[in-house]
Protein backbone atom coordinates (compact mmCIF):
# COMPACT_ATOMS: atom_id res chain seq x y z
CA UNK A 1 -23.85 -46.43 -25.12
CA UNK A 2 -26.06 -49.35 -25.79
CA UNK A 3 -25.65 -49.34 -29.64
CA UNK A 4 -24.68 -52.57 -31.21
CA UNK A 5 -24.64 -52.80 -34.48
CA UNK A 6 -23.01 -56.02 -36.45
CA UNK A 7 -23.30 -54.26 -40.14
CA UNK A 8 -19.43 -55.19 -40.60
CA UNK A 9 -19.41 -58.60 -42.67
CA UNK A 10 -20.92 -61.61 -44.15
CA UNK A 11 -23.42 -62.69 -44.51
CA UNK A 12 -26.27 -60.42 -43.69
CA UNK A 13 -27.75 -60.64 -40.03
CA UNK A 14 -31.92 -60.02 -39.64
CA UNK A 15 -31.07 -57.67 -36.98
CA UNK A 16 -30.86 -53.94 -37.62
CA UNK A 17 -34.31 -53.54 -37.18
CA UNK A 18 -35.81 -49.79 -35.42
CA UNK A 19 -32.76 -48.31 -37.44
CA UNK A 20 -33.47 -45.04 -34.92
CA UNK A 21 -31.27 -43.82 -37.06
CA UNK A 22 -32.09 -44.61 -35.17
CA UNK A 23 -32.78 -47.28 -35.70
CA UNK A 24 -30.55 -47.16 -38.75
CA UNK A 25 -28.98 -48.70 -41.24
CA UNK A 26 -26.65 -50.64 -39.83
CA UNK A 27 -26.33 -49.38 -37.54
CA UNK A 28 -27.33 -47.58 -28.66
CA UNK A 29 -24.20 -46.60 -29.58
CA UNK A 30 -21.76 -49.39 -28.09
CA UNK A 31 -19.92 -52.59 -29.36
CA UNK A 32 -21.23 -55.98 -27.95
CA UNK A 33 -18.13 -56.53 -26.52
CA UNK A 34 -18.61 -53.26 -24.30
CA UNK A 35 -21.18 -55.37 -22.56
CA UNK A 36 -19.72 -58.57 -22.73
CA UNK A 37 -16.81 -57.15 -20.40
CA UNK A 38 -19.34 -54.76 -18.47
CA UNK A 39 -20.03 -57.32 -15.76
CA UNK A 40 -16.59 -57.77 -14.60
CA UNK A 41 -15.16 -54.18 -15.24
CA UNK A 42 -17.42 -52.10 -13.17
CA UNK A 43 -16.59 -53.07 -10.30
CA UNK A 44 -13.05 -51.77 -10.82
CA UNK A 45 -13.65 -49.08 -13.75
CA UNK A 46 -13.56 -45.84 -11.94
CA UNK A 47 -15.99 -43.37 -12.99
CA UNK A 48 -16.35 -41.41 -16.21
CA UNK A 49 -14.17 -38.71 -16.82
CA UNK A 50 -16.68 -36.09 -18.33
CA UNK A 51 -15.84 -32.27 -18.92
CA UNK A 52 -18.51 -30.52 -16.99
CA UNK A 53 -19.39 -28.72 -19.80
CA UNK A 54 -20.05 -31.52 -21.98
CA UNK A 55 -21.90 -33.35 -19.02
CA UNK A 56 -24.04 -30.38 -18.72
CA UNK A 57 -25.49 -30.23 -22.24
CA UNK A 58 -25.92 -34.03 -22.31
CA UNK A 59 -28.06 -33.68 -19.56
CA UNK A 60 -29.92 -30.83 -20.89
CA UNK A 61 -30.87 -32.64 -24.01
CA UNK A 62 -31.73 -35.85 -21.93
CA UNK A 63 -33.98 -33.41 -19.70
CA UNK A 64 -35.44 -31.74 -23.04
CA UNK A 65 -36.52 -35.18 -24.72
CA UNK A 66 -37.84 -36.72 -21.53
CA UNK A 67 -40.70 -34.03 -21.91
CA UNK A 68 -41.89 -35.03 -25.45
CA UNK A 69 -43.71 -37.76 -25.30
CA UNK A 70 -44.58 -38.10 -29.23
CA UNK A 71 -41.60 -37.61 -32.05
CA UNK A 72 -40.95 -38.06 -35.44
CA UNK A 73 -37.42 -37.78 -37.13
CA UNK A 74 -35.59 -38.77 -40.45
CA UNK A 75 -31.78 -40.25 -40.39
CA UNK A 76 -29.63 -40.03 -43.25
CA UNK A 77 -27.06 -42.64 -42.48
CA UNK A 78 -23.53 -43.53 -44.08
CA UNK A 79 -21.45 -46.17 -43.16
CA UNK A 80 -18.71 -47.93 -44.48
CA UNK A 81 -17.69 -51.90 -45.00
CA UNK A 82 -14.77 -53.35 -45.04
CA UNK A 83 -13.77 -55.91 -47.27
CA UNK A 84 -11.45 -58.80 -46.81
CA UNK A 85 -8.71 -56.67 -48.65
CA UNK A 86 -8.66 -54.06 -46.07
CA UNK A 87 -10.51 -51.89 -48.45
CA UNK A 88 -13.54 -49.61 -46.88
CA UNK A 89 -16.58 -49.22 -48.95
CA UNK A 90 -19.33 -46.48 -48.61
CA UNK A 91 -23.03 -47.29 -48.18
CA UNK A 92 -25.90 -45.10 -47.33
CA UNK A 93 -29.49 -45.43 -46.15
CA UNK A 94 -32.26 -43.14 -44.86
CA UNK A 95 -34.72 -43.93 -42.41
CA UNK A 96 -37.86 -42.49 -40.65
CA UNK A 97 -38.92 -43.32 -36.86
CA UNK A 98 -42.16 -42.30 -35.45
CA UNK A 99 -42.05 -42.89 -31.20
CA UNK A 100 -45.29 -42.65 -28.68
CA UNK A 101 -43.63 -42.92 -25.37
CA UNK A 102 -43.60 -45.23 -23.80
CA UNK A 103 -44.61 -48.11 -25.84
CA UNK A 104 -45.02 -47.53 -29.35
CA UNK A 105 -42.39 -47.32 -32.32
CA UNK A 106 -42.96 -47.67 -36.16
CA UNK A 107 -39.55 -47.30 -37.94
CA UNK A 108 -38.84 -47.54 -41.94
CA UNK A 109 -35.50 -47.96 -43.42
CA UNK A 110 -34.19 -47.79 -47.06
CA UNK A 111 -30.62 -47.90 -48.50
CA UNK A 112 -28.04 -49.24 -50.26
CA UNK A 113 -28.26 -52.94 -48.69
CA UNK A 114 -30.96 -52.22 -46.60
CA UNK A 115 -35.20 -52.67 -47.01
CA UNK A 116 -37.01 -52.90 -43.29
CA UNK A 117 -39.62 -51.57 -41.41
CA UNK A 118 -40.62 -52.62 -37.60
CA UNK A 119 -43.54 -52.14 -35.52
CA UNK A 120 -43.54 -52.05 -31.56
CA UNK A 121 -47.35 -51.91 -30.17
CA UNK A 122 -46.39 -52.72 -26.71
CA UNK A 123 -47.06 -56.33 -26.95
CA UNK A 124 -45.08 -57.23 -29.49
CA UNK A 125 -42.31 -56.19 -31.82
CA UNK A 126 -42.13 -57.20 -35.57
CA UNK A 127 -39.89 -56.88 -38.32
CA UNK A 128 -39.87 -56.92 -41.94
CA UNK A 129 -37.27 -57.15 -44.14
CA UNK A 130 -38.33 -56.48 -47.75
CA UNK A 131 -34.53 -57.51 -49.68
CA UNK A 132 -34.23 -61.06 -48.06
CA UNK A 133 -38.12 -61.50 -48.20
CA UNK A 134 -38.30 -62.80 -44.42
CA UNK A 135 -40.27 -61.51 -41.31
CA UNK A 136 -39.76 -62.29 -38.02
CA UNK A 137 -41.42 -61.52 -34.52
CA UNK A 138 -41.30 -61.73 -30.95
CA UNK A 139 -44.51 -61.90 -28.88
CA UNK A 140 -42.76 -61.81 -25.21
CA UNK A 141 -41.43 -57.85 -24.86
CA UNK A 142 -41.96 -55.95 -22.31
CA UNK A 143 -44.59 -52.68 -21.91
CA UNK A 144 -42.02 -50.03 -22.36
CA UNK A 145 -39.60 -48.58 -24.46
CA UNK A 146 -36.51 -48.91 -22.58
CA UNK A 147 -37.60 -52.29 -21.18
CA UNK A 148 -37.79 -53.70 -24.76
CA UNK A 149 -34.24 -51.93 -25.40
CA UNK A 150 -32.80 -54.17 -22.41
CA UNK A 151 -34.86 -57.00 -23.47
CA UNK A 152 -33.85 -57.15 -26.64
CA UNK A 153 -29.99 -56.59 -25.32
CA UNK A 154 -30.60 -59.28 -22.60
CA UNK A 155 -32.03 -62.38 -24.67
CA UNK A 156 -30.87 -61.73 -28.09
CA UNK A 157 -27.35 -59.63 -27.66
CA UNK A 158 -28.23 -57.07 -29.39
CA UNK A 159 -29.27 -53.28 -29.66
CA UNK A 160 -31.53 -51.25 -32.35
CA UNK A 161 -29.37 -48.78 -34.05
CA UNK A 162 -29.47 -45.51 -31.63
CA UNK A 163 -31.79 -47.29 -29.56
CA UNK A 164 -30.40 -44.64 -26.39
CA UNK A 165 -32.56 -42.14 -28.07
CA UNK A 166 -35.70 -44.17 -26.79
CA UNK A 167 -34.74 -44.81 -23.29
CA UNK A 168 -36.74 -42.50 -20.62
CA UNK A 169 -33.15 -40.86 -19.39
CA UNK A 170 -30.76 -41.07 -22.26
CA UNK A 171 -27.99 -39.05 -20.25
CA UNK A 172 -27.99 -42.27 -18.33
CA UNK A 173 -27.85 -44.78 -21.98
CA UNK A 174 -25.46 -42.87 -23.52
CA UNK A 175 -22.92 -42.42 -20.79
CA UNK A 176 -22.74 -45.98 -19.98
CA UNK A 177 -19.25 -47.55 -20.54
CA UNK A 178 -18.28 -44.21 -21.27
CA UNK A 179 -14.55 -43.30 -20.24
CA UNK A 180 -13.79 -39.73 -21.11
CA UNK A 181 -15.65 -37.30 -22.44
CA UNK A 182 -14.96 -33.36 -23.83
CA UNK A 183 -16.57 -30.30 -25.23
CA UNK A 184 -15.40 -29.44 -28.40
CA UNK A 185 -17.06 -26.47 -29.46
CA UNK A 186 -20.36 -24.45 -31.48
CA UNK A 187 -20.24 -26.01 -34.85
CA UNK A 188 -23.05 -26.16 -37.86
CA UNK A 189 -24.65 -29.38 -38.89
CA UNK A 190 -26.79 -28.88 -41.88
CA UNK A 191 -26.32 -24.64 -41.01
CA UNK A 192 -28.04 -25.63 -37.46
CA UNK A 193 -25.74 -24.41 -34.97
CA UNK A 194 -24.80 -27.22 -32.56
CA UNK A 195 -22.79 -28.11 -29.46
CA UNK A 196 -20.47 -31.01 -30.58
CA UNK A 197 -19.09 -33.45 -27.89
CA UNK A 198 -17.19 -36.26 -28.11
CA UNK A 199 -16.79 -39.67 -26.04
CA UNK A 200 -13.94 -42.17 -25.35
CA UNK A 201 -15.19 -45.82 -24.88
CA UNK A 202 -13.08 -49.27 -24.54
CA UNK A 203 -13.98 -50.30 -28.12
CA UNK A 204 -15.49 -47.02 -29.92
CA UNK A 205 -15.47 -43.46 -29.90
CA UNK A 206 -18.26 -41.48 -30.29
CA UNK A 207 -19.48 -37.72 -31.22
CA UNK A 208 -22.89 -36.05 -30.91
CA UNK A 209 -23.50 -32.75 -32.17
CA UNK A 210 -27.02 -31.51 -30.15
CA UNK A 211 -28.81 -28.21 -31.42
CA UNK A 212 -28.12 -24.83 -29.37
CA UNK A 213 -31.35 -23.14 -28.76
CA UNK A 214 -34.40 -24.01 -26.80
CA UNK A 215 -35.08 -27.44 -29.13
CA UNK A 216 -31.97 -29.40 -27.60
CA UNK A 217 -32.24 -32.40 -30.22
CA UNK A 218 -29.56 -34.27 -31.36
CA UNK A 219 -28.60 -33.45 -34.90
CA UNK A 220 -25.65 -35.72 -35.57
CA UNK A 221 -23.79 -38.59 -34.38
CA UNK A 222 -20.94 -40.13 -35.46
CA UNK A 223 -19.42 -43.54 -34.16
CA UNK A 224 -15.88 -45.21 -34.70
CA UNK A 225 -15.32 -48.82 -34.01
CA UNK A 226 -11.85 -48.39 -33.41
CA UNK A 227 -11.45 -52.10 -32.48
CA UNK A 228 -12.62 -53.26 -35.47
CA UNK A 229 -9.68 -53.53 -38.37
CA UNK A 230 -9.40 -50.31 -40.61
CA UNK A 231 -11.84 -48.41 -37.90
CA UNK A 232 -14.85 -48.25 -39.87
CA UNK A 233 -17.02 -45.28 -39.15
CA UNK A 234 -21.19 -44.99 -38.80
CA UNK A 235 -22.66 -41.74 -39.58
CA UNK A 236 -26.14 -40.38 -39.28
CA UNK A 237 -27.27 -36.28 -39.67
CA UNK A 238 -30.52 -36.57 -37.71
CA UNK A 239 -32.92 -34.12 -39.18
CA UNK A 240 -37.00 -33.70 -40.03
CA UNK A 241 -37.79 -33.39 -36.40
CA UNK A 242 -41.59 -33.33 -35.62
CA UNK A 243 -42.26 -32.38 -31.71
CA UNK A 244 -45.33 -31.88 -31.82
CA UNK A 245 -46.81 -34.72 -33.34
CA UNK A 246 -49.70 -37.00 -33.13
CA UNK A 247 -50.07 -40.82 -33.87
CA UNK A 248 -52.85 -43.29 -33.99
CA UNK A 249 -52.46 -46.44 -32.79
CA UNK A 250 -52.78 -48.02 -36.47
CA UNK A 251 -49.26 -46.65 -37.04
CA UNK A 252 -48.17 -49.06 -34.75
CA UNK A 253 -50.32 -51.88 -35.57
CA UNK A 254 -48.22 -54.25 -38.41
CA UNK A 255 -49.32 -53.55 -41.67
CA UNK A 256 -50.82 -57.75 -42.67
CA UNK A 257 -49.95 -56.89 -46.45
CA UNK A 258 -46.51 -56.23 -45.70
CA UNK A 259 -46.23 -59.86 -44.50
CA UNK A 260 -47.92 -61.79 -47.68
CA UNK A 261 -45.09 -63.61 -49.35
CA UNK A 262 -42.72 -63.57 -47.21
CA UNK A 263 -41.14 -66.50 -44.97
CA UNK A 264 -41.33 -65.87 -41.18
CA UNK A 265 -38.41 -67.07 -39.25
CA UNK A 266 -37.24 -66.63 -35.68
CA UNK A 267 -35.10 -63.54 -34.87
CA UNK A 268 -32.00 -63.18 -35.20
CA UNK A 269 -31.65 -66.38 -37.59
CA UNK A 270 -29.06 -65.77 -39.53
CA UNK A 271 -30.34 -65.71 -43.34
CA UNK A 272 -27.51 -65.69 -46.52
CA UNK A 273 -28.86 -63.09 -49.38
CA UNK A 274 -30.48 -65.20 -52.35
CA UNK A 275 -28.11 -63.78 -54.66
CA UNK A 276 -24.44 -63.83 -53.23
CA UNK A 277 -22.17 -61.12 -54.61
CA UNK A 278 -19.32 -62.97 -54.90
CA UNK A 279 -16.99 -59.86 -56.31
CA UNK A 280 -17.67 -58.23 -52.82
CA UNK A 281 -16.65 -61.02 -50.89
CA UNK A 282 -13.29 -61.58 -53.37
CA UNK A 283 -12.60 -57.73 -52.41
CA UNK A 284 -14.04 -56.50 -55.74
CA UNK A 285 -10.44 -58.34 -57.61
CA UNK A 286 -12.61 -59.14 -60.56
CA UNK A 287 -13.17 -55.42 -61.11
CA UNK A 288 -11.18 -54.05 -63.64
C-alpha cells in the first residue's frame, strides 16, 4: 500500500486532500516510512507471502475496477487520535469521490476536524480547505491518475487517503510492501456479504472486506498503524457506489467561488489552526 496518511498530531498538515475515502479523512494504505525503507529492502525482502485464496480475490476486484472507467462512491470514515496522555480519541468524517479514468477526480470531505474538497482536471490538482481558510495548488502533475499518485508520493512524500483505489492495477498498489497476507472468511459489511482479507506490512496491518457477487467493490477497509504508540486505527465502510455514471468536465473544473477569501499557500505548508485547542493538546486535564 501507498497510503500515507499523517492525521496523528499537531498541528494540522494541508495534506489529506482526495480523502478517496478515499481520499479520506485523515486518512494508499502505507506509512511513509514503508517507503522511506523501500529502496534498500527490496533487494533483500523476499516476496509476499499471500494465501492463494486471498491473492485470487484481490486480483479479481483489481480486474473488475480496471473495466469501469467512471465511479462515484461515499466513505464514512472513523479514526482515532492520540493524545499526549496516551489517550485515543474518536473522530469521524464522510466523504464523496467522483473518478473519470484516467485523469479526472473531484473529491469532498466533511467531519469532525475536517472541511476540503480537491479537483484534478489533468493539468492540475487543487485543494481547498474550508476550516483553516487556505487553498493551495500545483500546476506541474502529470496526465494520469496513477502518475499524479506517484507524483505526488515522489516530490511531496505523501499519498491521498486510499489513493490505491485510483491506480490502473490496484492488485499491484495494494500489495506493495506487503508481507503476508490471509483469507479470513464471508462476512457482512453493512448486510453486503463480503470476502474479508487481511495484510501484514513492516509498519501497519491492513483489512479489506470486497463484495461477493458479480460487483467486486471494496466495501471496507480498515488500517492499523501498529508502529505508531497506542496503534491507532483508520476506518472507512465504503458504500453509495455509482458504476455507471457520467461526469462533465465542469465537475472537475475548480469551482472560482470556492477560492474567494481564502489565502493560497504552497502545498504541503504546514498551517497552525487559528484557534488552538489548548485542552486537546494538555490531554483534555482541564476537563472535569
Amino acid at each position: 500500500m501507498t497510503f500515507i496518511r499523517k492525521h496523528l498530531g499537531f498541528p494540522v498538515i494541508l495534506m489529506l486532500a482526495l480523502g478517496l475515502a478515499a481520499m479520506g479523512a485523515g486518512p494508499a494504505f502505507a506509512e511513509t516510512a514503508d517507503a522511506e525503507v523501500k529502496a534498500t529492502d527490496e533487494e533483500n525482502a523476499p516476496g509476499p507471502l499471500i494465501g492463494p485464496r486471498a491473492e485470487l480475490v484481490l486480483k479479481a476486484m483489481s480486474d473488475y475496477m480496471k473495466t469501469v472507467k467512471q465511479f462515484s462512491f461515499r466513505g464514512k470514515i472513523s479514526f482515532d487520535d492520540v493524545l499526549l496522555t496516551g489517550q485515543k480519541i474518536q473522530y469521524s468524517a464522510e466523504n464523496r469521490v467522483a473518478i473519470r479514468r484516467p485523469d479526472r477526480v473531484y473529491a469532498e470531505l466533511e467531519g469532525d476536524e475536517s472541511n476540503r474538497r480537491f479537483w484534478y482536471n489533468g493539468e492540475k490538482a487543487t485543494l481547498v480547505d474550508g476550516k483553516l481558510g487556505v487553498y493551495a495548488t500545483i500546476d506541474d502533475v502529470p496526465g494520469e491518475l496513477g502518475a499524479l499518485m506517484d507524483h505526488l508520493m515522489e516530490k511531496y512524500n505523501f499519498s491521498p487517503p486510499l489513493a490505491d483505489l485510483v491506480y490502473p492495477d490496484m492488485y499491484e498498489a495494494l500489495i506493495d510492501n506487503v508481507q503476508f497476507g490471509v483469507y479470513v472468511g464471508l462476512h457482512d459489511v453493512e448486510g453486503i456479504r463480503c470476502h474479508h482479507l487481511a495484510f501484514v506490512q513492516k509498519y501497519i496491518d491492513w483489512q479489506i472486506w470486497i463484495e461477493d457477487g458479480m460487483q467486486m467493490v471494496p466495501r471496507k477497509i480498515v488500517i492499523t498503524y501498529k508502529a505508531k504508540p497506542e496503534s491507532p486505527q483508520y476506518e472507512v465502510i465504503l458504500t453509495d457506489w455509482d458504476l455507471n455514471a457520467r461526469f462533465s468536465d465542469i465537475l472537475f473544473d475548480v469551482e472560482m467561488a470556492a477560492l474567494a477569501n481564502l489565502e493560497k499557500i504552497k502545498f504541503l505548508t504546514r498551517v497552525e489552526p487559528a484557534v488552538k485547542d489548548e485542552k486537546k493538546e494538555a490531554g483534555h486535564e482541564a476537563d472535569k
